[in-house]
Protein backbone atom coordinates (compact mmCIF):
# COMPACT_ATOMS: atom_id res chain seq x y z
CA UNK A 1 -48.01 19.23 26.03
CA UNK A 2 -49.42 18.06 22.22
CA UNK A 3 -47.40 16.49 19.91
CA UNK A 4 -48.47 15.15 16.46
CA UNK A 5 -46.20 13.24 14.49
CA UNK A 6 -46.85 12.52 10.98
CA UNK A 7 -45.58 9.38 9.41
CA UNK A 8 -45.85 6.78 6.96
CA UNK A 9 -45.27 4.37 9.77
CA UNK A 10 -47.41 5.07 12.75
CA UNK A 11 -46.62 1.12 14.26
CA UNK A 12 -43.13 2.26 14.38
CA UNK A 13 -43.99 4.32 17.24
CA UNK A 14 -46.98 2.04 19.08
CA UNK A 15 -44.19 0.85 21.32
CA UNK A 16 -41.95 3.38 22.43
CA UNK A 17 -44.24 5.84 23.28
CA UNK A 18 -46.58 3.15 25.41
CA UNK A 19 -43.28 2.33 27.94
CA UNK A 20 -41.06 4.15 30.48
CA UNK A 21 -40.82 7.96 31.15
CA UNK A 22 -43.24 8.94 28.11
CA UNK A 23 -45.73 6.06 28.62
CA UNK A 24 -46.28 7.46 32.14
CA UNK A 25 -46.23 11.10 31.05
CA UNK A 26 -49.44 9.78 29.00
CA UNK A 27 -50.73 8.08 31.86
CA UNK A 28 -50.46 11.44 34.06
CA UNK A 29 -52.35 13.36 31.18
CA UNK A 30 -49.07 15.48 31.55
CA UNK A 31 -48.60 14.66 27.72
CA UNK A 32 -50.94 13.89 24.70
CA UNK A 33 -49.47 12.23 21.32
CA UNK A 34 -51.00 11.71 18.21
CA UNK A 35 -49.53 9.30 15.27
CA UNK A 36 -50.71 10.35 11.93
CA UNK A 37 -50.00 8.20 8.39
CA UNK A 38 -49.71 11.00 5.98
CA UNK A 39 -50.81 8.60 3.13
CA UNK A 40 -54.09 8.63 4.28
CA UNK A 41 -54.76 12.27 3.89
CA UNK A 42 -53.03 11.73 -0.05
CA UNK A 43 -55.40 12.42 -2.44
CA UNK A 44 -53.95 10.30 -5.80
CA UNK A 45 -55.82 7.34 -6.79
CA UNK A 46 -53.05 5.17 -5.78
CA UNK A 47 -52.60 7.21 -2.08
CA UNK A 48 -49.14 7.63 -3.21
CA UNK A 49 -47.24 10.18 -1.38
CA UNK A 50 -44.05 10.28 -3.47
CA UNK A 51 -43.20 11.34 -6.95
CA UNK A 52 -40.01 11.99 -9.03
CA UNK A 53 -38.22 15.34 -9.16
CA UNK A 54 -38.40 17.78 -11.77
CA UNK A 55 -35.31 18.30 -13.43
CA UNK A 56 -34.07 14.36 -12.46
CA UNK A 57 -32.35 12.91 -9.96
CA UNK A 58 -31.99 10.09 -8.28
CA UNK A 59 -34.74 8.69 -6.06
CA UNK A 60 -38.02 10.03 -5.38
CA UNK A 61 -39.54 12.88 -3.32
CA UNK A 62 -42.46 13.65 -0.83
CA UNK A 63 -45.23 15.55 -2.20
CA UNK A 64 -46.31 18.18 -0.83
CA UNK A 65 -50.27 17.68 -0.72
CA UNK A 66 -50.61 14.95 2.27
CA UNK A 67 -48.73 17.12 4.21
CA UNK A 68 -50.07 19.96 3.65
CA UNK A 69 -53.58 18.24 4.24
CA UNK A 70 -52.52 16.83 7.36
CA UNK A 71 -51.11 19.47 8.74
CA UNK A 72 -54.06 21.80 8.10
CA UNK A 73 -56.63 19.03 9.63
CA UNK A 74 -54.29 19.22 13.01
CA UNK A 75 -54.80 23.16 12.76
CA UNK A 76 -58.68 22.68 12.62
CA UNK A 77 -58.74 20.20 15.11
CA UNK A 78 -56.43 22.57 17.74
CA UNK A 79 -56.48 26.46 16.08
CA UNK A 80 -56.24 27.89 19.27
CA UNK A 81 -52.70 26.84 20.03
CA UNK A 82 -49.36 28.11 18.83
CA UNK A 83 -47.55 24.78 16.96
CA UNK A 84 -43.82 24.17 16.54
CA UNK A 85 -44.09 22.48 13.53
CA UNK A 86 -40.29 20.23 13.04
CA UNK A 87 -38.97 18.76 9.80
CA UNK A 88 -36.98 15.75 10.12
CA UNK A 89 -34.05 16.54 7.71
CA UNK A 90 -30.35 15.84 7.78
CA UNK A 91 -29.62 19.43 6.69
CA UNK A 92 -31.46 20.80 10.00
CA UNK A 93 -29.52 22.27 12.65
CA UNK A 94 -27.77 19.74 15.01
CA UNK A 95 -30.17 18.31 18.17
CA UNK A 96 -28.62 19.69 21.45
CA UNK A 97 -30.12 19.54 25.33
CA UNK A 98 -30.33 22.88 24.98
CA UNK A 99 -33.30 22.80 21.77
CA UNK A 100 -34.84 19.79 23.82
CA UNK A 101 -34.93 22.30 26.68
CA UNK A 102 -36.29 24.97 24.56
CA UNK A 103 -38.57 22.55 22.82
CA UNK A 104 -40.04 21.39 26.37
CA UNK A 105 -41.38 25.45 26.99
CA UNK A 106 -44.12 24.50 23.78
CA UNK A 107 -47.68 23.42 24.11
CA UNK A 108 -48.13 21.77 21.10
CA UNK A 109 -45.47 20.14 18.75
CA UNK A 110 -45.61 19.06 15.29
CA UNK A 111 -43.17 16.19 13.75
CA UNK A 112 -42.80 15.64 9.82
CA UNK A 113 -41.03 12.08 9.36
CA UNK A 114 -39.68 12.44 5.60
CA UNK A 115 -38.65 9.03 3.59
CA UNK A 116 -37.06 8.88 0.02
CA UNK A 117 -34.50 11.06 -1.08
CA UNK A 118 -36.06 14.10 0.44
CA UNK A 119 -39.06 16.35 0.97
CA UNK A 120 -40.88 19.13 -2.61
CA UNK A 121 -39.19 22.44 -1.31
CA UNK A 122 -42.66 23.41 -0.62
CA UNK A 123 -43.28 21.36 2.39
CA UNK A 124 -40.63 23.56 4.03
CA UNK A 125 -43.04 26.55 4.02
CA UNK A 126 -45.26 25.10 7.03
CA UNK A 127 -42.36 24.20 8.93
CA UNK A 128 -40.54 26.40 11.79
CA UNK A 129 -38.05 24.24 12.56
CA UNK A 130 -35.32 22.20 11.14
CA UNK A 131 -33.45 19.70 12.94
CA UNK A 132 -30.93 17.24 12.50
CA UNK A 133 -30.18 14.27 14.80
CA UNK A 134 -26.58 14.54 13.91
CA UNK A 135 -23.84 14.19 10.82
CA UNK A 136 -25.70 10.59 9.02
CA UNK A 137 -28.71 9.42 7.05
CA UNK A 138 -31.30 7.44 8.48
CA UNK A 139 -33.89 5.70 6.48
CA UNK A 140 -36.60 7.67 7.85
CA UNK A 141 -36.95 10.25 10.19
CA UNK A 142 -39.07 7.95 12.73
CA UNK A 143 -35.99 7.38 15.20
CA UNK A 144 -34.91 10.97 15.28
CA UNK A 145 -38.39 11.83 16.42
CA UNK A 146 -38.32 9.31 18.92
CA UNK A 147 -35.02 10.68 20.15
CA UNK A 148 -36.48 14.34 20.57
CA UNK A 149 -39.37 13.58 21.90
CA UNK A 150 -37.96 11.17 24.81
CA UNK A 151 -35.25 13.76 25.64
CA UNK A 152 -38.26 16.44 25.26
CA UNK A 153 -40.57 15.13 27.09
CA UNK A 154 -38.56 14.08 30.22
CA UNK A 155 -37.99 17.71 31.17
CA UNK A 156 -41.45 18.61 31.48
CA UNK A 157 -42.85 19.37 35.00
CA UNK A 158 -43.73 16.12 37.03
CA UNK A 159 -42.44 13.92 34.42
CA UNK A 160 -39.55 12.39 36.25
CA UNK A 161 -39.89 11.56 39.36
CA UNK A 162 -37.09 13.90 41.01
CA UNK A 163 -37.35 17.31 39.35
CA UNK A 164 -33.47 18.03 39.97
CA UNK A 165 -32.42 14.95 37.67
CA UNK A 166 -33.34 16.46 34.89
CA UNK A 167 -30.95 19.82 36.19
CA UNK A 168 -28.41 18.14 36.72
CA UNK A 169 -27.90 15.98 33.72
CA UNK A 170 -24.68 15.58 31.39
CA UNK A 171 -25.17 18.55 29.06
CA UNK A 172 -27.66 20.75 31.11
CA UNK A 173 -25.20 22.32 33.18
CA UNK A 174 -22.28 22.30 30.03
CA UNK A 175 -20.31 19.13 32.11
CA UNK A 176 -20.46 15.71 31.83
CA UNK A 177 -22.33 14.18 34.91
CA UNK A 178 -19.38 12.87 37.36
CA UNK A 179 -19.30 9.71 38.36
CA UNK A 180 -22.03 7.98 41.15
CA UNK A 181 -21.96 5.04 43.34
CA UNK A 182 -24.47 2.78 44.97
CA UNK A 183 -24.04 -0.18 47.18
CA UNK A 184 -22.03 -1.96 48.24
CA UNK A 185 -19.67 0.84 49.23
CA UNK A 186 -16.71 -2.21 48.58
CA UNK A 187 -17.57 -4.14 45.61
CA UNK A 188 -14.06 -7.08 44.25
CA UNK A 189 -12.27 -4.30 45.87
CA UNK A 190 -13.26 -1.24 43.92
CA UNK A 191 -14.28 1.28 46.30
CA UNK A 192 -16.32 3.81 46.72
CA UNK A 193 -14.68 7.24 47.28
CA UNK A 194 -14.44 8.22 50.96
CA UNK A 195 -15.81 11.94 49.99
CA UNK A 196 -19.01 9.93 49.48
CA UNK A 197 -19.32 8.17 52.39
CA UNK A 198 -18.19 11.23 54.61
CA UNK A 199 -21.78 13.12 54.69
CA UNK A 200 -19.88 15.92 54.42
CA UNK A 201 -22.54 17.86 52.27
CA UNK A 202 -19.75 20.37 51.12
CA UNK A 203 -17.19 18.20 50.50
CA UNK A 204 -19.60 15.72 48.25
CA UNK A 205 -20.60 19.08 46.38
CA UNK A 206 -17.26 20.02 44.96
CA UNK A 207 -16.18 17.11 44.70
CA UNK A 208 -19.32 16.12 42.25
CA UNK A 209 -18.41 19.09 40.35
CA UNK A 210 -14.65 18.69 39.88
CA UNK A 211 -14.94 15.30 38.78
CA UNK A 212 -17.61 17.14 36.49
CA UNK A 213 -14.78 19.04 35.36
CA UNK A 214 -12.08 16.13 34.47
CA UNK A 215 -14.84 13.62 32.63
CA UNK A 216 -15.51 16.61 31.14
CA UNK A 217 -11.99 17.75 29.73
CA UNK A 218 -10.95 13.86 29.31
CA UNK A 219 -14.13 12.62 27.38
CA UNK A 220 -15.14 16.33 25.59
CA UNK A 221 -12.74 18.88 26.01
CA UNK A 222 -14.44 20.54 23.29
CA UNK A 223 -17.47 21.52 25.63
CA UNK A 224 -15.04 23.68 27.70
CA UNK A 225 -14.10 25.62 24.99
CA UNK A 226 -17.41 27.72 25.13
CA UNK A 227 -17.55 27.34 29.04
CA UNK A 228 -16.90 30.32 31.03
CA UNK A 229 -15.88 28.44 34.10
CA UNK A 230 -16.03 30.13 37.82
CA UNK A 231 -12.58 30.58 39.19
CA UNK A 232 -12.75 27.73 41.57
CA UNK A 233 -13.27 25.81 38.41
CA UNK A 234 -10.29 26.90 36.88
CA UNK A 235 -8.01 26.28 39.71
CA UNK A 236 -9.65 22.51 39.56
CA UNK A 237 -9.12 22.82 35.78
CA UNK A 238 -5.66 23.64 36.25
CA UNK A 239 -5.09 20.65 38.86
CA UNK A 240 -6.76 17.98 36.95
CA UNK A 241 -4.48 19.02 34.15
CA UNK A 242 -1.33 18.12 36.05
CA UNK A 243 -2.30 14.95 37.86
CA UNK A 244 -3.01 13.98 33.99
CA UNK A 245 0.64 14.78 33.30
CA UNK A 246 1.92 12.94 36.75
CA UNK A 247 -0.28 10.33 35.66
């Protein structure tokens, strides 16, 4: 995979992407990212890259020529590939697993870090997607990009270490991930569950998944509400529900 990210702070990202999961991706060649600053492709005297709104209103705006300028240098540099091209924007549609998993089928990704009080209308003409990292304002969209592109880039092939982590990870399979142990199996008394311990392979499975099920409808019962759950899961549903009430 290719992703570009265009900013006015490129230092900002020096760091994050050097470490862990996505520093190693790099490492592998399994992943190639380029930090742009914008204001260098800005072609006013001053390399200003903001201006005030016509009409008024309060604070300023990106203009639309760096970007555009950048943007078209990144398509002469790789025309041959198809480019998501994502707008940092609090009015973008919400960041899920499931657009980080669809995200993670691209070969090339673009990221547009906005500042100020928002982006000239026209900058939304090169863009295909819109995204949000949830219901707040940042002061820049550096962090959200971060965000995608870690939760991105770990589900790309041979980019973590055990390729069913990333399967079976709170929000991939529409649960919570239920709870794991390590050793000691006895730790100032609190124990590990016996199920564990049993190597019972079948026992282990469903119990995993039913305590799937009740982190699941005790910390986001909302999740269930678009779940169609198997009818094993319901029964478990249905059980977890009154041991709550017992409880």
């Amino acid at each position: 995979m290719k992703i570009d990210i265009l900013t006015l702070f490129p230092r900002m990202f020096e760091g994050p992407l050097s470490e862990s999961i996505i520093g190693k991706a790099i490492d592998k060649n399994l992943l190639a990212v380029s930090v742009m600053n914008f204001r260098d492709f800005s072609e006013n005297k001053h390399r200003n890259v903001d201006d005030y709104p016509y009409g008024g209103g309060a604070g300023m705006l990106l203009t639309a020529q760096p970007i555009f300028s950048a943007l078209d240098t990144i398509q002469s540099e790789t025309p041959e590939t198809k480019k998501r091209v994502i707008l940092l924007d609090p009015a973008g549609v919400p960041f899920t697993q499931s657009v980080a998993e669809e995200l993670a089928e691209e070969e090339h990704l673009v990221f547009i870090c906005g500042h100020y009080e928002g982006y000239d209308e026209r900058i939304r003409s090169l863009v295909t997607d819109e995204i949000s990292l949830g219901d707040y304002v940042l002061t820049g969209g550096e962090l959200g990009a971060m965000v995608m592109i870690d939760a991105t880039v770990r589900l790309l092939p041979e980019v973590l270490g055990n390729e069913e982590s990333a399967k079976t990870d709170s929000h991939s399979t529409g649960l919570l991930e239920h709870p794991q142990y390590t050793r000691p199996a006895d730790y100032r008394g609190m124990k590990v569950p016996d199920v564990l311990l049993s190597g019972n392979h079948k026992n282990i499975a469903e119990w995993q998944e039913k305590e799937s099920l009740r982190r699941t409808y005790l910390r986001r019962p909302d999740m269930l509400e678009n779940l169609e759950l198997t009818t094993e899961q319901t029964k478990w549903l249905d059980e977890i529900k009154k041991e709550q009430e017992i409880g």
